[in-house]
N, C-alpha and C. Protein backbone atom coordinates (compact mmCIF):
# COMPACT_ATOMS: atom_id res chain seq x y z
N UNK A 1 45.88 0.50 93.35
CA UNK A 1 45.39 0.08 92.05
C UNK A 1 44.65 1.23 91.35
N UNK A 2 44.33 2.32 92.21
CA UNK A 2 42.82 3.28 91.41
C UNK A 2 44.24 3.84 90.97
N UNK A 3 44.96 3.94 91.60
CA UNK A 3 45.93 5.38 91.45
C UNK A 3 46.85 4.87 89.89
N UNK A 4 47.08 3.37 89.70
CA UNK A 4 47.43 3.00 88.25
C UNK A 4 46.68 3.22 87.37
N UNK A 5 45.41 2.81 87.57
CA UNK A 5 44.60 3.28 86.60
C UNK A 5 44.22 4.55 85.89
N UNK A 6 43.58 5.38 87.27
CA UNK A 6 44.07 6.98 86.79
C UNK A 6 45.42 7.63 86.01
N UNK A 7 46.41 7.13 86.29
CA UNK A 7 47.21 7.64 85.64
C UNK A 7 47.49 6.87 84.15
N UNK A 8 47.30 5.42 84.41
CA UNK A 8 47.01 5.40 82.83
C UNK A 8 46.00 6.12 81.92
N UNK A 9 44.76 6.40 82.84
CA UNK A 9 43.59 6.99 82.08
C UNK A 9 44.30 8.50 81.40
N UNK A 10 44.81 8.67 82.16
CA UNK A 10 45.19 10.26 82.33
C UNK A 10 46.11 10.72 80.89
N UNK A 11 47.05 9.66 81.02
CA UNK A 11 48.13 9.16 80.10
C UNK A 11 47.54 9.31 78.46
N UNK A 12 46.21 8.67 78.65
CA UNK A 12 45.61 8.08 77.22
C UNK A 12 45.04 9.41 77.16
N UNK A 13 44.38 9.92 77.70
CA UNK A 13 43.45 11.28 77.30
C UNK A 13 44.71 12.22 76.74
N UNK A 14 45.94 12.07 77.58
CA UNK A 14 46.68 13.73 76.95
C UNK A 14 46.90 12.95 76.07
N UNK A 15 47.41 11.76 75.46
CA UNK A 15 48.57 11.19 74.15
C UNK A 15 47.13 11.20 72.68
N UNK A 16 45.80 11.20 73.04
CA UNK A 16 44.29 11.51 72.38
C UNK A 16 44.64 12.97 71.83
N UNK A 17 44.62 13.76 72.74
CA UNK A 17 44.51 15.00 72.69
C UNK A 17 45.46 15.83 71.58
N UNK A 18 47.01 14.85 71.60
CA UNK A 18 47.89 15.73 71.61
C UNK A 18 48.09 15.78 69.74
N UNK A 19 48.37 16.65 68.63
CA UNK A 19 48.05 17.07 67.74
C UNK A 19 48.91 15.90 66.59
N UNK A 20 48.16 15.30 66.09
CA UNK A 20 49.72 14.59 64.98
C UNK A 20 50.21 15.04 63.83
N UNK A 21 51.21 14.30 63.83
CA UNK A 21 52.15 14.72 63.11
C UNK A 21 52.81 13.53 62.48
N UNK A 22 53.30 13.90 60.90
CA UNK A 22 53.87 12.50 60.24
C UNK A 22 55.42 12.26 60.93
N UNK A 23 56.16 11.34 60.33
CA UNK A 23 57.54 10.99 60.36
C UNK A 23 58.31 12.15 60.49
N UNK A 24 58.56 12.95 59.62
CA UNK A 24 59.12 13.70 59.83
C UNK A 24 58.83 15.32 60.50
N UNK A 25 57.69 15.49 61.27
CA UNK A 25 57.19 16.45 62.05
C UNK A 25 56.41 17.55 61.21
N UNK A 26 55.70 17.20 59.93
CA UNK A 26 54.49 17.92 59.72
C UNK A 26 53.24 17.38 60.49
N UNK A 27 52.66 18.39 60.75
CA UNK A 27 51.63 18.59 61.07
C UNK A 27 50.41 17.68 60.18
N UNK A 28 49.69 16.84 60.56
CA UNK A 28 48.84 16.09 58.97
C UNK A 28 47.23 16.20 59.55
N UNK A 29 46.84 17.13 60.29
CA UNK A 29 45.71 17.28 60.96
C UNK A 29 45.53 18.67 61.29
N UNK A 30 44.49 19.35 61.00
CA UNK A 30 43.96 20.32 62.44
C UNK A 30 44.62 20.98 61.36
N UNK A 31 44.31 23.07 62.18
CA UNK A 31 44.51 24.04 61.47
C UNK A 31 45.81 24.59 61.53
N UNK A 32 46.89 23.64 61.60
CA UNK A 32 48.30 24.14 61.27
C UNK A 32 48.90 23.25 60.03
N UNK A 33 47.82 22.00 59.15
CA UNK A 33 48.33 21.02 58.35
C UNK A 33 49.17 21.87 57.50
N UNK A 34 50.45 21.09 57.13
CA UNK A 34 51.54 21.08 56.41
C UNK A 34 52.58 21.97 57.38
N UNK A 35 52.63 22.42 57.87
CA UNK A 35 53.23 23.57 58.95
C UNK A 35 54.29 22.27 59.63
N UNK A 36 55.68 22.63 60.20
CA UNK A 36 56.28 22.02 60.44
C UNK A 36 56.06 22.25 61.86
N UNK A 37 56.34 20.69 63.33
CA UNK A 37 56.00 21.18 64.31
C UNK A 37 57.19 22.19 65.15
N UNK A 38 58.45 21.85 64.88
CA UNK A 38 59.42 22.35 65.32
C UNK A 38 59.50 24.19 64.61
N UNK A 39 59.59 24.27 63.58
CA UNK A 39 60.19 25.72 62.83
C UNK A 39 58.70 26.92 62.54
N UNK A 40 57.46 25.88 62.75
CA UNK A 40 56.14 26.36 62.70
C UNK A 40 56.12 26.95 61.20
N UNK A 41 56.79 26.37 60.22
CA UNK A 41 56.64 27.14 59.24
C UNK A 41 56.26 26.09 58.62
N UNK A 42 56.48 26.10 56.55
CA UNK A 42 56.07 25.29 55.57
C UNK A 42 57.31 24.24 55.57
N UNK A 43 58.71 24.66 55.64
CA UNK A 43 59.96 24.08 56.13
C UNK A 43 60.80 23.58 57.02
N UNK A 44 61.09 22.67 57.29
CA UNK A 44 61.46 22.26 58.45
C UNK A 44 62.81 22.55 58.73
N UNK A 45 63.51 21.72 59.83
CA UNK A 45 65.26 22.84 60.00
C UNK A 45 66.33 22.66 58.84
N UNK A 46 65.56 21.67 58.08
CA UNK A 46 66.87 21.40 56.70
C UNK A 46 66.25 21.83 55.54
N UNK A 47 65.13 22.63 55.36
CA UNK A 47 64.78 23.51 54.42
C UNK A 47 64.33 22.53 53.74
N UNK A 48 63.56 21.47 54.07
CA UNK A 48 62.66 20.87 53.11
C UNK A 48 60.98 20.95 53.54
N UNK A 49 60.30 21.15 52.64
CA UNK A 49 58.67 21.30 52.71
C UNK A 49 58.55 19.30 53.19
N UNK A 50 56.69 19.23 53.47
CA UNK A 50 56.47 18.20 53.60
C UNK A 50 56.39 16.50 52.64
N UNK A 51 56.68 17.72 51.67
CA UNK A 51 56.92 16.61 50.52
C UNK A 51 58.27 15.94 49.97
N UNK A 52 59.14 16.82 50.86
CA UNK A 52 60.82 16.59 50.79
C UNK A 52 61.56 17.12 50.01
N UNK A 53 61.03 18.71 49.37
CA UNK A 53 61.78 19.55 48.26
C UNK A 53 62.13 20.96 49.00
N UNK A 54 63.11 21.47 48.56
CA UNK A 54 63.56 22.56 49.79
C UNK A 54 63.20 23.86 48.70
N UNK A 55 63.18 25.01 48.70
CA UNK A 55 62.96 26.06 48.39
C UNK A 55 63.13 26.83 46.88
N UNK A 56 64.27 26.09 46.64
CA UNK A 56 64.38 25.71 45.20
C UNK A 56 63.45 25.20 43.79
N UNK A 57 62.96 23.99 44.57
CA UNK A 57 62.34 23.00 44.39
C UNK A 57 62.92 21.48 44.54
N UNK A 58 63.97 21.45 45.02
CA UNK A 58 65.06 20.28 44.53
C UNK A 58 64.82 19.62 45.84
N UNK A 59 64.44 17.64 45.34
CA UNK A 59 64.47 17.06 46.40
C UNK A 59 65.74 16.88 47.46
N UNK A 60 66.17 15.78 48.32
CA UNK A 60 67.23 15.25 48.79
C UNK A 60 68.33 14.93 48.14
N UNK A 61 67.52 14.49 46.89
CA UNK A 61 69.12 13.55 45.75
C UNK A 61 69.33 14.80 44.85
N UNK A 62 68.59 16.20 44.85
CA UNK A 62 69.14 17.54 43.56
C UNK A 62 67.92 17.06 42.62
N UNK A 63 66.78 16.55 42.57
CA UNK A 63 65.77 16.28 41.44
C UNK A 63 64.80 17.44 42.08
N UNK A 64 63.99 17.61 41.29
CA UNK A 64 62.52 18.25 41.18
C UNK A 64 61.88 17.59 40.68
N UNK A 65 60.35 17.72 41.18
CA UNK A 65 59.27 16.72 41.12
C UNK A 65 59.03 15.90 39.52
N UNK A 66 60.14 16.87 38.70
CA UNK A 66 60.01 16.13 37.43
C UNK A 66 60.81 15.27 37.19
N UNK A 67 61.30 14.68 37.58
CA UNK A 67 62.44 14.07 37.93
C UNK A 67 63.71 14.39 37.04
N UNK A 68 63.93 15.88 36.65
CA UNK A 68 64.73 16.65 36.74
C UNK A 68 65.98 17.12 37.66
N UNK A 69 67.56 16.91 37.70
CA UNK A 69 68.31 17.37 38.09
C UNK A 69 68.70 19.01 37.95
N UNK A 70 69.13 19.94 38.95
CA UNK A 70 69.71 21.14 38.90
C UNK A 70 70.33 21.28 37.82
N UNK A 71 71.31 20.32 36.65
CA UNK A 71 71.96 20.71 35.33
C UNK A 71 70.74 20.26 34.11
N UNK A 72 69.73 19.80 34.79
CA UNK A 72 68.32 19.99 33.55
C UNK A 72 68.49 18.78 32.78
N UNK A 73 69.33 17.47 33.26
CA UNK A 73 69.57 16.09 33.24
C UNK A 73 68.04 15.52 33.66
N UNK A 74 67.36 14.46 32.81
CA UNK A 74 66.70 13.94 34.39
C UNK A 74 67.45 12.85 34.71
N UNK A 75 67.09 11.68 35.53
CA UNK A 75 66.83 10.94 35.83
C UNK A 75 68.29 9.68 35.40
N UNK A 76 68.18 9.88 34.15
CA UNK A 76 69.08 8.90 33.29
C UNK A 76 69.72 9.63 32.78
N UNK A 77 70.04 10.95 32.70
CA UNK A 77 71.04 11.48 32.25
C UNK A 77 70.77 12.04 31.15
N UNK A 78 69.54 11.94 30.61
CA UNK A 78 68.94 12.82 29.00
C UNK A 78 68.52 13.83 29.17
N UNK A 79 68.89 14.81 28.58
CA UNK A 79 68.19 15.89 28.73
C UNK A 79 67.36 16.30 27.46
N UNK A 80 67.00 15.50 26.39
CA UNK A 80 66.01 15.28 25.11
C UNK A 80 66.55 16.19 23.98
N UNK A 81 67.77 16.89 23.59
CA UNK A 81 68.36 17.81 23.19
C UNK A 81 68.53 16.94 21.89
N UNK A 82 69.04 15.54 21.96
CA UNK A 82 69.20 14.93 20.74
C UNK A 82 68.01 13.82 19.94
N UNK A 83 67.21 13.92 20.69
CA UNK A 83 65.81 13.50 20.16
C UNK A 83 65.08 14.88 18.91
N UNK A 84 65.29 15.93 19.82
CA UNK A 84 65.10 17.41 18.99
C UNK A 84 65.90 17.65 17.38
N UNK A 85 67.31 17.03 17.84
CA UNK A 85 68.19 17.37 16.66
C UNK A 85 67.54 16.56 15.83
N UNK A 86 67.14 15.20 15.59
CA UNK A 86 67.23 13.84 14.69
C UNK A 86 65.55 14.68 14.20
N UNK A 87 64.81 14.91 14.71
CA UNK A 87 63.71 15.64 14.73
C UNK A 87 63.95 16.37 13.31
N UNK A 88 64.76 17.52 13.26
CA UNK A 88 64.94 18.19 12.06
C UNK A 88 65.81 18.09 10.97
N UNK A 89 66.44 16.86 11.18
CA UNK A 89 67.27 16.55 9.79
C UNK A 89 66.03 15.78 8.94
């Protein structure tokens, strides 16, 4: 029975100890936060930061935090070009 216990004790102290990390393996504590745990960098192995934008800036779906697409579309497909025109007639 001591010898279950100890090793549960044992169990709980390293799984205490051991450094966390969110869902997808940043770091969210201690002096490596945002650092990925696997690549030790800002990026993880699919070149996305912890916020889910890769190097570019472009999330998973091709947006940036503005909810901007790579062809400068956002979201719905406007890119405000004809709000501008009606603007100066």
């Amino acid at each position: 029975m001591k010898k279950i216990i100890g090793i549960f004790f044992l169990l709980m102290v390293m799984s205490a100890c051991g450094a966390k990390t969110d869902e997808r393996g940043f770091y969210i504590e201690g002096k490596n936060i945002g650092k990925h745990k696997e690549t030790n960098t800002l990026y993880d192995s699919e070149g996305y930061d912890k916020d889910g934008f890769n190097l570019e800036g472009y999330d998973f779906n091709g947006y940036t935090r503005e909810d901007y697409e790579k062809e400068g579309l956002d979201n719905e497909n406007y890119d405000g070009e004809e709000e501008v025109e009606e603007e100066k007639k």
